[in-house]
PDB file of N, CA and C in Angstrom:
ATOM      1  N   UNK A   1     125.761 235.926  83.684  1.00  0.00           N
ATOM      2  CA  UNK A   1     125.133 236.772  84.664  1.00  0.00           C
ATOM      3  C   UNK A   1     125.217 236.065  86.012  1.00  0.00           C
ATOM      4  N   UNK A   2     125.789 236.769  87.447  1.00  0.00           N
ATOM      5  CA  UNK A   2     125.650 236.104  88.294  1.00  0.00           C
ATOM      6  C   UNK A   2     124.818 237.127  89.319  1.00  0.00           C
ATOM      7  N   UNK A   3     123.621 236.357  89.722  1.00  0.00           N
ATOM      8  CA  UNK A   3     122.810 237.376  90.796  1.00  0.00           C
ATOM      9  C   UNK A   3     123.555 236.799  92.102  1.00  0.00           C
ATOM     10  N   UNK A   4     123.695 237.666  93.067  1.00  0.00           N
ATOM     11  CA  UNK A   4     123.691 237.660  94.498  1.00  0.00           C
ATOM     12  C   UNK A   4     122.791 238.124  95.597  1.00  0.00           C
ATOM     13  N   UNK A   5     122.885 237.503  96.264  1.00  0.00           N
ATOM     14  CA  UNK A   5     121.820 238.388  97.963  1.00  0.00           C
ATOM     15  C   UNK A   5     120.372 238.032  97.409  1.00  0.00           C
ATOM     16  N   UNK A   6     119.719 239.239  97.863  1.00  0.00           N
ATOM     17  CA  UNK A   6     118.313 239.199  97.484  1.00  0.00           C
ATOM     18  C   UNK A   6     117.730 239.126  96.205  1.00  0.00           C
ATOM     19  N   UNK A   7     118.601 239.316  95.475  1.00  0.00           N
ATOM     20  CA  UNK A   7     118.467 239.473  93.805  1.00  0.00           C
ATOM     21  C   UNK A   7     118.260 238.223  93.243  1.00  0.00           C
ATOM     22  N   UNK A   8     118.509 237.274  94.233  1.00  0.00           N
ATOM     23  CA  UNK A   8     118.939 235.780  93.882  1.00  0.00           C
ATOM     24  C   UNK A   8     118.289 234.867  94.381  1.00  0.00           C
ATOM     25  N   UNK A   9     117.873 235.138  95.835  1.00  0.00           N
ATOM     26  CA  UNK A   9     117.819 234.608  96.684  1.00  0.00           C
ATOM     27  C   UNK A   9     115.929 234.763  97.456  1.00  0.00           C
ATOM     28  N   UNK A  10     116.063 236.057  96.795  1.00  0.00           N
ATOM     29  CA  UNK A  10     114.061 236.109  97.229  1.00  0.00           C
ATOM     30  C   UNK A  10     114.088 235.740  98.882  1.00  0.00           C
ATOM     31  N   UNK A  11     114.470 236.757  99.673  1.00  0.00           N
ATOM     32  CA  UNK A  11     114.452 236.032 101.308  1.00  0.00           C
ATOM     33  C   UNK A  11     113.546 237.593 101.297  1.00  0.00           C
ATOM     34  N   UNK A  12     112.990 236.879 102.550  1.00  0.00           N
ATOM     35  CA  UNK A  12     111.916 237.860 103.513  1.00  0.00           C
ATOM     36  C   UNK A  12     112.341 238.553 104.229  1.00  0.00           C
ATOM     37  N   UNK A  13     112.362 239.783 104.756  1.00  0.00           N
ATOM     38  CA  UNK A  13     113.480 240.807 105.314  1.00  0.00           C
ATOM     39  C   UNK A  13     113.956 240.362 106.822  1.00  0.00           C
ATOM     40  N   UNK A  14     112.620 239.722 107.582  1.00  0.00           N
ATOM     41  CA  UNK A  14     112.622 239.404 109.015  1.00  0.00           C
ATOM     42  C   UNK A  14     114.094 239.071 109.112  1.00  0.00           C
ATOM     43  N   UNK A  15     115.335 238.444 109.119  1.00  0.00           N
ATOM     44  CA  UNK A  15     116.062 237.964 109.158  1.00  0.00           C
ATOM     45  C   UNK A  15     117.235 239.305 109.158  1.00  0.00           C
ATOM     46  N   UNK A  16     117.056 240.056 108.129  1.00  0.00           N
ATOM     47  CA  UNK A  16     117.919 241.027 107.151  1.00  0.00           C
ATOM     48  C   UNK A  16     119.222 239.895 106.480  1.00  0.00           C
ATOM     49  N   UNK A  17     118.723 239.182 105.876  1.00  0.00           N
ATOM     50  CA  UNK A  17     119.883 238.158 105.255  1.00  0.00           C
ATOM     51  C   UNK A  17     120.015 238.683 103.863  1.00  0.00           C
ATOM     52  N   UNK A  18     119.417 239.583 103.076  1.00  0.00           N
ATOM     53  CA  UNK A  18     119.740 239.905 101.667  1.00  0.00           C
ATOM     54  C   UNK A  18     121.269 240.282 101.734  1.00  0.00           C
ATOM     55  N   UNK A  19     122.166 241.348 102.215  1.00  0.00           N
ATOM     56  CA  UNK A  19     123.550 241.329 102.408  1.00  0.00           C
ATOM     57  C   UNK A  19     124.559 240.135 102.602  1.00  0.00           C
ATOM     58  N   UNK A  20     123.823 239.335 103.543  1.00  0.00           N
ATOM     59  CA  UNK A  20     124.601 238.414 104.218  1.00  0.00           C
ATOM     60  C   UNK A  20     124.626 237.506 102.876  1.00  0.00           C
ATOM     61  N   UNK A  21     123.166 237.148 102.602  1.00  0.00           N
ATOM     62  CA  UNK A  21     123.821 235.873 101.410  1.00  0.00           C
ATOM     63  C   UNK A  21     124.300 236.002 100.111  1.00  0.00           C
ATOM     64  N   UNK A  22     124.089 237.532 100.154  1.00  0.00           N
ATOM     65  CA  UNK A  22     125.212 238.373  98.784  1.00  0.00           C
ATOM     66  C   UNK A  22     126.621 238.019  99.632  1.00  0.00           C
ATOM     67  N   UNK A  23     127.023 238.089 100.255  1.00  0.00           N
ATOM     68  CA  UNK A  23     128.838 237.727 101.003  1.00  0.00           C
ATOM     69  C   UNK A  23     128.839 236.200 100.717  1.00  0.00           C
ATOM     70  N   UNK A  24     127.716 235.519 101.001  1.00  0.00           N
ATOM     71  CA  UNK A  24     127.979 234.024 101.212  1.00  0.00           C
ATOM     72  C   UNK A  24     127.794 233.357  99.537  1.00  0.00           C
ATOM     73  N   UNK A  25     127.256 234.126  98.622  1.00  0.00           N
ATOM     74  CA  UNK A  25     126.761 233.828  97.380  1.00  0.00           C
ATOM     75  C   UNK A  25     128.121 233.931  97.001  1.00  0.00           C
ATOM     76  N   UNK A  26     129.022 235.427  97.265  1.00  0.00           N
ATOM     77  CA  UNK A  26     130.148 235.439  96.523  1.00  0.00           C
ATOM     78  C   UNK A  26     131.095 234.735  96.686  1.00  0.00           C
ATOM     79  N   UNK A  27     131.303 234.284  98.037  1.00  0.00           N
ATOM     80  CA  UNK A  27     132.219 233.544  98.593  1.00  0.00           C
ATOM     81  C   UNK A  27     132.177 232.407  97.843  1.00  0.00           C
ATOM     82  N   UNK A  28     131.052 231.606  97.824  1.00  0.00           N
ATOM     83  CA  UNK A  28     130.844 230.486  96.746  1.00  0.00           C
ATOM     84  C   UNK A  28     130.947 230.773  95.375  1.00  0.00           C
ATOM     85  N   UNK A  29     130.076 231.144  94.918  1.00  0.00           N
ATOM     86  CA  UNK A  29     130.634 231.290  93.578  1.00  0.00           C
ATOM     87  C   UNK A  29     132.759 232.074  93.261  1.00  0.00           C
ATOM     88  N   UNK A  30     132.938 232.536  93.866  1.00  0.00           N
ATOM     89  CA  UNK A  30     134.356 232.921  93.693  1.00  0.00           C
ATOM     90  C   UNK A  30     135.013 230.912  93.691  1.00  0.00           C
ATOM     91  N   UNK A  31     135.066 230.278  94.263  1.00  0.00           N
ATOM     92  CA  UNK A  31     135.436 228.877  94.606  1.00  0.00           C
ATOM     93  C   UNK A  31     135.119 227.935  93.346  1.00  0.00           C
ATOM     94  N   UNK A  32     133.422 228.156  93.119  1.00  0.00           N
ATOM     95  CA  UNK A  32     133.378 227.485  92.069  1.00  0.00           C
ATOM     96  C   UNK A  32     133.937 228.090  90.469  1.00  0.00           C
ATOM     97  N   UNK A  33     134.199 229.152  90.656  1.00  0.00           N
ATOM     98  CA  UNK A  33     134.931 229.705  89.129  1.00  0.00           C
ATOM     99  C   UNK A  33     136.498 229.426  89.388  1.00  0.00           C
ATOM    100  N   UNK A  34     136.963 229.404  90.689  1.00  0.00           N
ATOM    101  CA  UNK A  34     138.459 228.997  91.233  1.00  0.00           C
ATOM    102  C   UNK A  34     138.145 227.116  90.113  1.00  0.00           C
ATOM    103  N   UNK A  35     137.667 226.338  90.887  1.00  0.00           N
ATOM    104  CA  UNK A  35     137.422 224.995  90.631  1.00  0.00           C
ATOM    105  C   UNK A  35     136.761 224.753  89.466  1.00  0.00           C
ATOM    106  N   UNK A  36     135.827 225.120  88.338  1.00  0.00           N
ATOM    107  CA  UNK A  36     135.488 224.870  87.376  1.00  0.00           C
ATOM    108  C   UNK A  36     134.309 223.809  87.269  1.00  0.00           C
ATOM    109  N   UNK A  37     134.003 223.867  88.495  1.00  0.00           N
ATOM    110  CA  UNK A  37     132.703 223.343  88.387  1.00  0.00           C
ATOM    111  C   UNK A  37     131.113 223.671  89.087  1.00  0.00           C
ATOM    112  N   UNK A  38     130.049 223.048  89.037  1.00  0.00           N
ATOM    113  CA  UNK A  38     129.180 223.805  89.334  1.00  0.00           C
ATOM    114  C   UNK A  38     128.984 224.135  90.925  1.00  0.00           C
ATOM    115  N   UNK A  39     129.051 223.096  91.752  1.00  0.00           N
ATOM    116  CA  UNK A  39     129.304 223.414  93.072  1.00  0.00           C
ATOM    117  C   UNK A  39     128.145 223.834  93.747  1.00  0.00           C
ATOM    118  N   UNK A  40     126.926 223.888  93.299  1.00  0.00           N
ATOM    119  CA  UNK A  40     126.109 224.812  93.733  1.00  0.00           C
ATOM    120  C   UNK A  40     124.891 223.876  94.905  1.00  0.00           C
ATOM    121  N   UNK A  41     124.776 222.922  94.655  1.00  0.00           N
ATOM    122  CA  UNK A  41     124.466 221.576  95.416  1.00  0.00           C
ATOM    123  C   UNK A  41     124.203 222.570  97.084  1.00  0.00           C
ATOM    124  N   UNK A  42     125.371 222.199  97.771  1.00  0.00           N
ATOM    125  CA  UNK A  42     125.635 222.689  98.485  1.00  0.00           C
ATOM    126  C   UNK A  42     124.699 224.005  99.156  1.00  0.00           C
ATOM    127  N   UNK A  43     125.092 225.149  98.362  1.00  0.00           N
ATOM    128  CA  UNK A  43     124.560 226.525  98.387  1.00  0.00           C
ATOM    129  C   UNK A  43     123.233 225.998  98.277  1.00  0.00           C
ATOM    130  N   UNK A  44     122.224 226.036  97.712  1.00  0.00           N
ATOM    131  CA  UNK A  44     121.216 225.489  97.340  1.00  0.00           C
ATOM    132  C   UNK A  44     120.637 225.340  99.068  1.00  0.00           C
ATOM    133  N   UNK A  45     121.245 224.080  99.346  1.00  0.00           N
ATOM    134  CA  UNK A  45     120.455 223.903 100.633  1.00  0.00           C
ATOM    135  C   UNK A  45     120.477 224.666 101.277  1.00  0.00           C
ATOM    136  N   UNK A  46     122.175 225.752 101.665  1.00  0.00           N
ATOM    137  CA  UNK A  46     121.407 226.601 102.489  1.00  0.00           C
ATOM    138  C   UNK A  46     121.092 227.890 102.218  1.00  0.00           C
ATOM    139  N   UNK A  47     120.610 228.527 101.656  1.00  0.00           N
ATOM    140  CA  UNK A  47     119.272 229.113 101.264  1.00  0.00           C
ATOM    141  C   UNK A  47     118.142 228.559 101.264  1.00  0.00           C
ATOM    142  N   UNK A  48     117.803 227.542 101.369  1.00  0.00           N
ATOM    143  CA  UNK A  48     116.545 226.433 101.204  1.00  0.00           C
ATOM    144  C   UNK A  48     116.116 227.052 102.742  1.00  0.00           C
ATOM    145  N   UNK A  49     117.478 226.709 103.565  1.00  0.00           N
ATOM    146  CA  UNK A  49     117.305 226.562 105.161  1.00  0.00           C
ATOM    147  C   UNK A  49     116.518 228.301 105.177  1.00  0.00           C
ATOM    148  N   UNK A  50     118.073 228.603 104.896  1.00  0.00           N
ATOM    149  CA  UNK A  50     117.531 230.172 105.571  1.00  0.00           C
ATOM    150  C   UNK A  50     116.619 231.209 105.242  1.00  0.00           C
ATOM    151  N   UNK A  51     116.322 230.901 103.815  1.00  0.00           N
ATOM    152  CA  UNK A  51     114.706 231.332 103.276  1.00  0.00           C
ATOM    153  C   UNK A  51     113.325 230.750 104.611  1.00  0.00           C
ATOM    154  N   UNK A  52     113.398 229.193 104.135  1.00  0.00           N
ATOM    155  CA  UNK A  52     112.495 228.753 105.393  1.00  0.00           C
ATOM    156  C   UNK A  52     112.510 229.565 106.800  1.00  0.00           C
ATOM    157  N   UNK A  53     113.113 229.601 107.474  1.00  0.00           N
ATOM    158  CA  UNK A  53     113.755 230.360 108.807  1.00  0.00           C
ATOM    159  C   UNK A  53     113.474 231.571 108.408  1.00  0.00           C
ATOM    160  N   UNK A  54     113.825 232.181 107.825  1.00  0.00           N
ATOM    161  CA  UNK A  54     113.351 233.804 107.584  1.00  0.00           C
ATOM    162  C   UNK A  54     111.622 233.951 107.591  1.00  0.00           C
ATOM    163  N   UNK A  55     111.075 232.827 106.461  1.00  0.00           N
ATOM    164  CA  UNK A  55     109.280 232.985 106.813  1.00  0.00           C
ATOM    165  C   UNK A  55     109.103 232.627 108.174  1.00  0.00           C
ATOM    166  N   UNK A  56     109.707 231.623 108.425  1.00  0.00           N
ATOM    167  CA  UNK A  56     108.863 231.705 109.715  1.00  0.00           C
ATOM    168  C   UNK A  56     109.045 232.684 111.036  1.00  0.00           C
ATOM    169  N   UNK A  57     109.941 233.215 110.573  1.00  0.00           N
ATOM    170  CA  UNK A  57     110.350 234.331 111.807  1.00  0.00           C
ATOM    171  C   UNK A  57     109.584 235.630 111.387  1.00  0.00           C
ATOM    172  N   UNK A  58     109.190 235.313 110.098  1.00  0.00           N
ATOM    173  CA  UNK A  58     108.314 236.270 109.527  1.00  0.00           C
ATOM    174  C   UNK A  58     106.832 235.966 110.640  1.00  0.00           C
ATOM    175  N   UNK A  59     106.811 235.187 111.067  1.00  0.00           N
ATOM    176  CA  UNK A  59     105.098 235.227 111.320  1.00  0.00           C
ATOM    177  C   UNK A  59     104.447 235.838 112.257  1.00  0.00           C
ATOM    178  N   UNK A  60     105.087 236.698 112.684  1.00  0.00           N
ATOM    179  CA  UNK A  60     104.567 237.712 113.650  1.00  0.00           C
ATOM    180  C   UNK A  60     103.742 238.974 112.733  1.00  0.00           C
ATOM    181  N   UNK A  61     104.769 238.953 111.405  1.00  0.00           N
ATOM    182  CA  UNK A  61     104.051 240.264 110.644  1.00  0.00           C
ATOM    183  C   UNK A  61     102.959 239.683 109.749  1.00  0.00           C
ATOM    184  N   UNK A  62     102.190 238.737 110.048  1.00  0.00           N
ATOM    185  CA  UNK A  62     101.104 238.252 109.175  1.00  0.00           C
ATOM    186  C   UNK A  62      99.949 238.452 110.004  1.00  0.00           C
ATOM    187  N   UNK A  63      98.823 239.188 109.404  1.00  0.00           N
ATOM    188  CA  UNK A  63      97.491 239.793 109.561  1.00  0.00           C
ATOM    189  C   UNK A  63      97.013 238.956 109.988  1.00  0.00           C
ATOM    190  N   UNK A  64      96.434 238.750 111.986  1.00  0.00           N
ATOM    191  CA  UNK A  64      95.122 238.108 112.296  1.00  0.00           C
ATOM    192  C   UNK A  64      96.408 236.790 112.848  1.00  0.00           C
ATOM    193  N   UNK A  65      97.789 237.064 112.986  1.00  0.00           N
ATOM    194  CA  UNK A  65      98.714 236.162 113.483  1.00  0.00           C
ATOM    195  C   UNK A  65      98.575 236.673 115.166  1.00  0.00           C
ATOM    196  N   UNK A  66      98.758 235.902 116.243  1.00  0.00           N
ATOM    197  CA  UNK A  66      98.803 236.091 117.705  1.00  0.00           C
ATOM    198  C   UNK A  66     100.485 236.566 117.783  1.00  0.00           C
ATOM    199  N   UNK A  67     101.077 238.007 117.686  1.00  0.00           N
ATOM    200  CA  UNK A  67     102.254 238.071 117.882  1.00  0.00           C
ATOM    201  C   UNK A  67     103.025 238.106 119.013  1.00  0.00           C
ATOM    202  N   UNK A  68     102.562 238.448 120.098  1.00  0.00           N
ATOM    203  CA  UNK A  68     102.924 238.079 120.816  1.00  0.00           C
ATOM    204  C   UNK A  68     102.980 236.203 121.196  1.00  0.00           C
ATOM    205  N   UNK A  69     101.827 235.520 121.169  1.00  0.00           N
ATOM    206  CA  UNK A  69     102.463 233.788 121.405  1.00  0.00           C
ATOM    207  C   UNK A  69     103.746 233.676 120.275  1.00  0.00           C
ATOM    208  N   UNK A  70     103.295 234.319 118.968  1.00  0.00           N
ATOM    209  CA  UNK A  70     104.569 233.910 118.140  1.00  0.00           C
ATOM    210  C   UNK A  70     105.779 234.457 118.592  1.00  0.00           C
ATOM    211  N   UNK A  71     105.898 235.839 119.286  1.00  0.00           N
ATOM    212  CA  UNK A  71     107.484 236.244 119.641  1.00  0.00           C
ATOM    213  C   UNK A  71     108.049 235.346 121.007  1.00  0.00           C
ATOM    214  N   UNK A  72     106.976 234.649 122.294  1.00  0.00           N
ATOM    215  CA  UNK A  72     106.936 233.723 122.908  1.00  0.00           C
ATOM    216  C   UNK A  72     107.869 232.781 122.547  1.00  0.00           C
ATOM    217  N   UNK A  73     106.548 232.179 121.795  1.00  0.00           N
ATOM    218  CA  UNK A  73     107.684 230.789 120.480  1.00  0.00           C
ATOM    219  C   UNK A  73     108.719 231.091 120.612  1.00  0.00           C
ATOM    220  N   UNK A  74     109.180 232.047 120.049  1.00  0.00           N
ATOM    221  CA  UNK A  74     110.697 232.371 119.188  1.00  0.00           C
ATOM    222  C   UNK A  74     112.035 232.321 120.497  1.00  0.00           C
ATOM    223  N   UNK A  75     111.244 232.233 121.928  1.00  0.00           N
ATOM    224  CA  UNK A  75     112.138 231.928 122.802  1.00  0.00           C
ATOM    225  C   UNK A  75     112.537 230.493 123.552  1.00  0.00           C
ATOM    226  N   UNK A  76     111.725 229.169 122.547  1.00  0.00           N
ATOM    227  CA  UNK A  76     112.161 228.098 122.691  1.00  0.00           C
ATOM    228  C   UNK A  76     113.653 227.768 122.200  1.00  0.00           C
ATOM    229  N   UNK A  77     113.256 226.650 122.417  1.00  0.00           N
ATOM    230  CA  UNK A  77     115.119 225.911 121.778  1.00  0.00           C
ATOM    231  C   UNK A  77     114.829 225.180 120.495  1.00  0.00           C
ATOM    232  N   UNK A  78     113.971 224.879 119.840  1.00  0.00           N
ATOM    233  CA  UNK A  78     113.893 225.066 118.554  1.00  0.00           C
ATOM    234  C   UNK A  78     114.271 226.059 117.536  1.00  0.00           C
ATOM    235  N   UNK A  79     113.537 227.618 117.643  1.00  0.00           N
ATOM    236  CA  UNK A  79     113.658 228.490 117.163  1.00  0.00           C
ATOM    237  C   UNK A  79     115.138 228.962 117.717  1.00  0.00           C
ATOM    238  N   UNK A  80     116.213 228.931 118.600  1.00  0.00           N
ATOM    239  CA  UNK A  80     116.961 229.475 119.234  1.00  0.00           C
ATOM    240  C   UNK A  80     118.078 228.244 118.177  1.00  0.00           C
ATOM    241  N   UNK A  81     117.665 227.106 118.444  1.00  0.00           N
ATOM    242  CA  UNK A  81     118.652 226.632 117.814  1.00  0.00           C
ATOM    243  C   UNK A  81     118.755 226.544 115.951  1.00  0.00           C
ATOM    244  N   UNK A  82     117.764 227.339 115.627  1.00  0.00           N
ATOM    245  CA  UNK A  82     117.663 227.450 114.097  1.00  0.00           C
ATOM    246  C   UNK A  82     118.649 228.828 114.171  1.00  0.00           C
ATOM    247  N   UNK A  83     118.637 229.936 115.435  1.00  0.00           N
ATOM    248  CA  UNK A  83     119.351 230.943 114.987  1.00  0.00           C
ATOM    249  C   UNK A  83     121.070 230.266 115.073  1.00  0.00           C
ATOM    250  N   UNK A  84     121.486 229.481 116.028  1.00  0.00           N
ATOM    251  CA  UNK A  84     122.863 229.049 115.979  1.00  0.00           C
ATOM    252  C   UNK A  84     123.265 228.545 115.117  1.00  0.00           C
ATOM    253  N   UNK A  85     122.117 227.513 114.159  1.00  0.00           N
ATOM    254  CA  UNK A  85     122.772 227.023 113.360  1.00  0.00           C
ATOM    255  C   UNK A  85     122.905 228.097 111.163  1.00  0.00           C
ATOM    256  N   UNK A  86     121.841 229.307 111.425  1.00  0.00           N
ATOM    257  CA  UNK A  86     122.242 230.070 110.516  1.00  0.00           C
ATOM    258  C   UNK A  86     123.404 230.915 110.910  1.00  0.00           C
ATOM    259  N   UNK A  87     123.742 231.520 112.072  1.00  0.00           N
ATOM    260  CA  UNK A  87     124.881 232.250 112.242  1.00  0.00           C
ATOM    261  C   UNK A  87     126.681 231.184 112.415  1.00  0.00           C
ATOM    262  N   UNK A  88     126.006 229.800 112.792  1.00  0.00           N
ATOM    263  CA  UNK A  88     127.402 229.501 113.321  1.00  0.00           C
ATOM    264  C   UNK A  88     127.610 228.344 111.917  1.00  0.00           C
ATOM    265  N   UNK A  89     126.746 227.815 111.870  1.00  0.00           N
ATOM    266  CA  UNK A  89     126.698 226.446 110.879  1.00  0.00           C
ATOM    267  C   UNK A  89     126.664 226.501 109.472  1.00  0.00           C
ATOM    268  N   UNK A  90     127.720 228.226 108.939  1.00  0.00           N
ATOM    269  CA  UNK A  90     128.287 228.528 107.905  1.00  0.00           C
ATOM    270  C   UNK A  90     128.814 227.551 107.077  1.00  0.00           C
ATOM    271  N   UNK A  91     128.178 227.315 105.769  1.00  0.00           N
ATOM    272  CA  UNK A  91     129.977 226.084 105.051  1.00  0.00           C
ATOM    273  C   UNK A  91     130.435 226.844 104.250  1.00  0.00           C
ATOM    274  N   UNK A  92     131.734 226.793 104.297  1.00  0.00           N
ATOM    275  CA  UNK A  92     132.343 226.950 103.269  1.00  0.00           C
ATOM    276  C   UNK A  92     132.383 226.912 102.135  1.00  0.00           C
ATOM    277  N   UNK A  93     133.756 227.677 100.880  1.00  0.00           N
ATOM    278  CA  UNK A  93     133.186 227.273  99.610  1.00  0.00           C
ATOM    279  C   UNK A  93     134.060 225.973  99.556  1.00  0.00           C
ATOM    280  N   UNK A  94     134.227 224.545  99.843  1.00  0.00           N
ATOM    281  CA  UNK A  94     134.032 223.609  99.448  1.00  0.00           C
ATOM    282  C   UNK A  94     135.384 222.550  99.705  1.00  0.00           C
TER     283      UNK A  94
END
């Protein structure tokens, strides 16, 4: 059985990454059934990342949260550079 995307992956919608890491799930796993081994190391972390990053971009929709200071936040270079590095700081399958 191989789950992909959200099926797999349990991410929080803020992001809309359920599609995206169904493409990036397959991409990897296609590599590791190419190579014969588990490979998954890798993958692992980033979903680790982009789960994390998704809650917290979540925190505007949490009850009794200040959303506006939080959408504020979200225009530092912290939060700005968490989005460059989920859109650009893709790896490969391996």
């Amino acid at each position: 059985m191989l789950l992909l995307g959200a099926a797999a992956q349990a991410m929080v919608p803020a992001l809309g990454q359920g599609a995206t890491q169904a493409v990036g799930d397959g991409v990897i796993a296609g590599a590791v059934l190419a190579r014969g081994d588990d490979g998954s190391a890798a993958r692992d972390q980033r979903v680790a990342f982009v789960r994390a990053f998704a809650e917290d971009a979540s925190d505007t929709l949490i009850p009794g949260i200040d959303a506006v200071a939080g959408t504020h936040a979200k225009n530092g270079a912290g939060f700005r550079e968490q989005l460059r590095r989920l859109h650009v700081d893709v790896p490969g399958p391996g």
